[in-house]
Protein backbone atom coordinates (compact mmCIF):
# COMPACT_ATOMS: atom_id res chain seq x y z
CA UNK A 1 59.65 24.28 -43.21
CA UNK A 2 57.58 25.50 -46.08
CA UNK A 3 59.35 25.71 -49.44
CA UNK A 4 58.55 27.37 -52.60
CA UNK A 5 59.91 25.69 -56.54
CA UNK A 6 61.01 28.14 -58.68
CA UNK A 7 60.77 26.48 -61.62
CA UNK A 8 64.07 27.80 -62.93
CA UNK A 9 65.99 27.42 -59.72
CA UNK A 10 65.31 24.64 -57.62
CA UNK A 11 64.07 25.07 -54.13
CA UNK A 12 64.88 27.98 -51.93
CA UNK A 13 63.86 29.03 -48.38
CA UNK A 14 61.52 32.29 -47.43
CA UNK A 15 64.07 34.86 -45.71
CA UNK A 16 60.97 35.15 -43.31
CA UNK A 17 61.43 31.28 -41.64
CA UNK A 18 64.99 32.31 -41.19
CA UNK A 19 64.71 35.51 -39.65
CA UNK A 20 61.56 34.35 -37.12
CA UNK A 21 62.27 36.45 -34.32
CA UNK A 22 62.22 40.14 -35.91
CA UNK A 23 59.37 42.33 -37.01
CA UNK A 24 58.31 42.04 -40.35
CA UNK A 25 57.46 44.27 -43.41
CA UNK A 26 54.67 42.78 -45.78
CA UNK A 27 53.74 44.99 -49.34
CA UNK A 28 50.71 43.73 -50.51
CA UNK A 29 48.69 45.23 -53.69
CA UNK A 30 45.65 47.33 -53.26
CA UNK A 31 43.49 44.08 -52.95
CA UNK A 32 45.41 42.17 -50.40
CA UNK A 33 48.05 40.23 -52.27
CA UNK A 34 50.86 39.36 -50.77
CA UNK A 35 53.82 40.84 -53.58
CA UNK A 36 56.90 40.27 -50.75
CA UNK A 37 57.44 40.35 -47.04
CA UNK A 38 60.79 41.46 -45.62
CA UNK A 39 62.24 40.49 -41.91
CA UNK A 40 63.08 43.64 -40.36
CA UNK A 41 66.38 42.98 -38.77
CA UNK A 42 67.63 41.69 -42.68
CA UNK A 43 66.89 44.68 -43.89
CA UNK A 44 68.59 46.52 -40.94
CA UNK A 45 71.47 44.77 -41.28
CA UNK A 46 71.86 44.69 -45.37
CA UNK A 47 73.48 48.28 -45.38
CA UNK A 48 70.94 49.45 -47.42
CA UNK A 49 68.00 50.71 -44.47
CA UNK A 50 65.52 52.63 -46.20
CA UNK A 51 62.54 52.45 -47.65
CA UNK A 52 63.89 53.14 -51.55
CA UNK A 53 66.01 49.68 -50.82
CA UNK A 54 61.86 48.47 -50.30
CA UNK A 55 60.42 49.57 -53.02
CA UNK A 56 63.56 49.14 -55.90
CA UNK A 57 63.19 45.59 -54.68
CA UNK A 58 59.23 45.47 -55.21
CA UNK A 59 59.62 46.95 -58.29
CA UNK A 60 61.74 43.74 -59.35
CA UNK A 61 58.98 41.75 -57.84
CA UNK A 62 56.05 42.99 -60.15
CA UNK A 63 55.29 44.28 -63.64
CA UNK A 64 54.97 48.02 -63.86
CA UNK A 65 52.35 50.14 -65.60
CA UNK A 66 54.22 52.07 -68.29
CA UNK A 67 54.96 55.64 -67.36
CA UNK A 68 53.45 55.07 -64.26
CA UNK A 69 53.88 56.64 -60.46
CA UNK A 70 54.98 54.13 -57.89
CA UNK A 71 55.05 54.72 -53.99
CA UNK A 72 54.37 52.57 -51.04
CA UNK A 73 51.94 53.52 -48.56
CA UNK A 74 50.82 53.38 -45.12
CA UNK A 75 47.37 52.06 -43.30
CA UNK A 76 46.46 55.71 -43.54
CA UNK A 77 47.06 56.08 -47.44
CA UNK A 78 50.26 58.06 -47.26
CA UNK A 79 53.78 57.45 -49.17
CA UNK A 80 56.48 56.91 -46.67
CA UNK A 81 59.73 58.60 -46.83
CA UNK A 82 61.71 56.57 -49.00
CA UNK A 83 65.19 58.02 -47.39
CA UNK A 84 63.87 56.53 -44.09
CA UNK A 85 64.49 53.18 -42.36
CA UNK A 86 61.66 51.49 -42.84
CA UNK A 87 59.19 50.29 -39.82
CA UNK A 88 57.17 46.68 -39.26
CA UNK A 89 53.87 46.45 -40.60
CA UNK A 90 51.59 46.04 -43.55
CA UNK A 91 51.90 48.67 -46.44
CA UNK A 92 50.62 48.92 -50.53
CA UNK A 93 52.35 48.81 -53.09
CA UNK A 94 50.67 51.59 -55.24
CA UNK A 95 51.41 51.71 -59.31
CA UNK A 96 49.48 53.90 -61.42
CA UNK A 97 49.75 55.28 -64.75
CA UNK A 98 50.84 58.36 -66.15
């Protein structure tokens, strides 16, 4: 199984080799970085199932632009609904300034 090394934690395992068998959701930056992929049925199950659950935990993930607008976004370029459950696929994390 792969493993990452925090260097402040010790070794931890990806919730994604746990939860193998479930759709995922992968945010990305507007260039193709990975920032953090969720399995769907975690997220499901975690009691918090919407997209604001998403993108509070993103927001953790990264450094912010000051002031800025943040949203995530479809394939199409629009911000999801961030009171709705959130759906597999691939989706940008967007972060722009005021």
């Amino acid at each position: 199984m792969s493993k990452a090394t925090p260097p402040e934690t010790g070794e931890y395992e990806r919730a994604v080799l746990r939860w193998r068998r479930t759709g995922r959701i992968r945010i990305e930056t507007s260039l193709g970085t990975e920032i953090a992929v969720f399995p769907l049925s975690f997220v499901e199950s975690c009691g918090i199932n919407t997209w604001s659950y998403i993108l509070d935990v993103v927001r953790q993930s990264v450094e912010q632009v000051p002031g800025g607008q943040n949203a995530i976004v479809d394939g199409r370029g629009r911000s999801v609904d961030l009171e709705e459950a959130p759906y597999p696929g691939t989706f940008v994390y967007k972060d722009e300034g005021a």
